[in-house]
Protein backbone atom coordinates (compact mmCIF):
# COMPACT_ATOMS: atom_id res chain seq x y z
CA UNK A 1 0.00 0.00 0.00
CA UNK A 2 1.44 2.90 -1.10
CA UNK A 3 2.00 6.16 1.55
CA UNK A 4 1.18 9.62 0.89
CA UNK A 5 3.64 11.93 0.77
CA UNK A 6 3.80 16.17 0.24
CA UNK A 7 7.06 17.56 -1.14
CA UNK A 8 7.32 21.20 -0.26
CA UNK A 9 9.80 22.95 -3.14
CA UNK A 10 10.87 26.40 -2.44
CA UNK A 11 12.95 28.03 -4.37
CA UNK A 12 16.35 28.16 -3.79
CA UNK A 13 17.36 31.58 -2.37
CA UNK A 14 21.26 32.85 -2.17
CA UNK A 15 20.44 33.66 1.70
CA UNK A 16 19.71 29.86 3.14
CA UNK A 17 19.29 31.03 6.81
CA UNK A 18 15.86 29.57 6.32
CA UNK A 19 16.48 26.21 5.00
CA UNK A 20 17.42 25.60 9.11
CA UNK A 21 14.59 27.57 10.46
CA UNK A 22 12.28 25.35 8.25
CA UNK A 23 14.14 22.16 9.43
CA UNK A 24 13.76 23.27 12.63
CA UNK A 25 10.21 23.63 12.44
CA UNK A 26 9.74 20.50 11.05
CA UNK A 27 11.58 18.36 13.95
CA UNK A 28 9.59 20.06 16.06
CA UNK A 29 6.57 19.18 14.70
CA UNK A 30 7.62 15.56 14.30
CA UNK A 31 8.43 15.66 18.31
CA UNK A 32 5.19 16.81 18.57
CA UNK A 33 3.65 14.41 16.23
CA UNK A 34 1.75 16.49 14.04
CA UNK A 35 3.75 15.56 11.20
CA UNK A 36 6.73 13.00 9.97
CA UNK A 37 9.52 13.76 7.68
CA UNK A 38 9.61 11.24 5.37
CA UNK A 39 13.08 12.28 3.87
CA UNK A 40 16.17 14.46 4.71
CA UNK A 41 15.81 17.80 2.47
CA UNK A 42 17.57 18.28 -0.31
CA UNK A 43 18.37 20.50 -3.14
CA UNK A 44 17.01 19.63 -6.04
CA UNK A 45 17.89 21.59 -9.53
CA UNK A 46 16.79 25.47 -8.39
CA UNK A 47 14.80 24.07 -5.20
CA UNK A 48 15.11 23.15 -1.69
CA UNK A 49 12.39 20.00 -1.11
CA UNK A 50 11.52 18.76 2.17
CA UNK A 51 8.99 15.60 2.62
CA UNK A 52 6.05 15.26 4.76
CA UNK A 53 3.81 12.21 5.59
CA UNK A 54 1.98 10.70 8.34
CA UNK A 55 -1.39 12.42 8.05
CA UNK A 56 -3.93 13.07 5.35
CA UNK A 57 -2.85 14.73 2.38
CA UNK A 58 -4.99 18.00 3.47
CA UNK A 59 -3.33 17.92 6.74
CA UNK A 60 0.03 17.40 5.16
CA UNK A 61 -1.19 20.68 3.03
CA UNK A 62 -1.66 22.64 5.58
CA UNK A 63 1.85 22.33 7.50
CA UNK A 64 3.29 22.77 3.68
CA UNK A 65 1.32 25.96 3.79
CA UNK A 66 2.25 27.32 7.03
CA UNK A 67 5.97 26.10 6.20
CA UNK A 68 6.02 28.23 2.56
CA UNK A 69 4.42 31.81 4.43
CA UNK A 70 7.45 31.75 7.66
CA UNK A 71 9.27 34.32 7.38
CA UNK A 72 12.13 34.62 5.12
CA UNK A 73 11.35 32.04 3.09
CA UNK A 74 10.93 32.45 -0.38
CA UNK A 75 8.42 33.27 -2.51
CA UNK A 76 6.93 30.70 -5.04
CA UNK A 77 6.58 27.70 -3.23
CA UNK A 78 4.56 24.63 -3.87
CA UNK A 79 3.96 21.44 -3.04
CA UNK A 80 3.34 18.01 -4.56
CA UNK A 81 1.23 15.61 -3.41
CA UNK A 82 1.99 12.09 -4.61
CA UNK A 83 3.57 8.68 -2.91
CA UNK A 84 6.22 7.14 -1.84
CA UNK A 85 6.02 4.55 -4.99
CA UNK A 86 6.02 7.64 -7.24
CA UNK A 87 8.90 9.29 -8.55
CA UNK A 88 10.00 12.47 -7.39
CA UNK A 89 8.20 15.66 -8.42
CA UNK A 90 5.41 13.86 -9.56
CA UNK A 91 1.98 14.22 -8.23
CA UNK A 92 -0.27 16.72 -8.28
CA UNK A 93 1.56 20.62 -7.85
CA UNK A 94 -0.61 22.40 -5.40
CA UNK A 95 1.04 26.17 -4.86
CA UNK A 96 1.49 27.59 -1.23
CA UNK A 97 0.63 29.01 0.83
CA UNK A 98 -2.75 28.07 1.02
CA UNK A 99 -5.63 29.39 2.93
């Protein structure tokens, strides 16, 4: 059975004092266990992608959303939703932040 996953990709910004800030969120809310990151982030051509599952895609939406609008980070994020028998990047592109 395959497991959803949400790939937040922001766009890779010369200043990366947010790529921590936004792993830092994260871990937190895996302690907390809102969330789980799937995946360490990485860079991937002109974007930073960090991986979410453990909840409904929806939920998984909504942390991508509040992730994409801290401060600092770029604009012109979005995320993917798709699986972790998928390959990367593929899914459906959802932008962020959301409402």
């Amino acid at each position: 059975m395959a497991i959803i996953v949400v790939e937040i990709h922001v766009p890779a910004a010369a200043d990366g004092a947010w790529i921590e800030d936004v792993e830092d969120v994260l871990a937190d809310l895996e302690d907390n266990g809102e969330v789980e990151v799937y995946d360490d982030a990485e860079r991937v051509g002109q974007a930073h992608v960090f991986y979410l599952t453990g909840k409904r895609a929806q939920d998984l939406l909504a942390i991508a959303s509040r992730v994409a609008g801290r401060p600092g980070v770029p604009p012109g994020a979005f995320a993917v939703v798709t699986d972790d028998k998928a390959a990367h990047g593929t899914g459906r592109r959802v932008p962020l932040p959301i409402a």
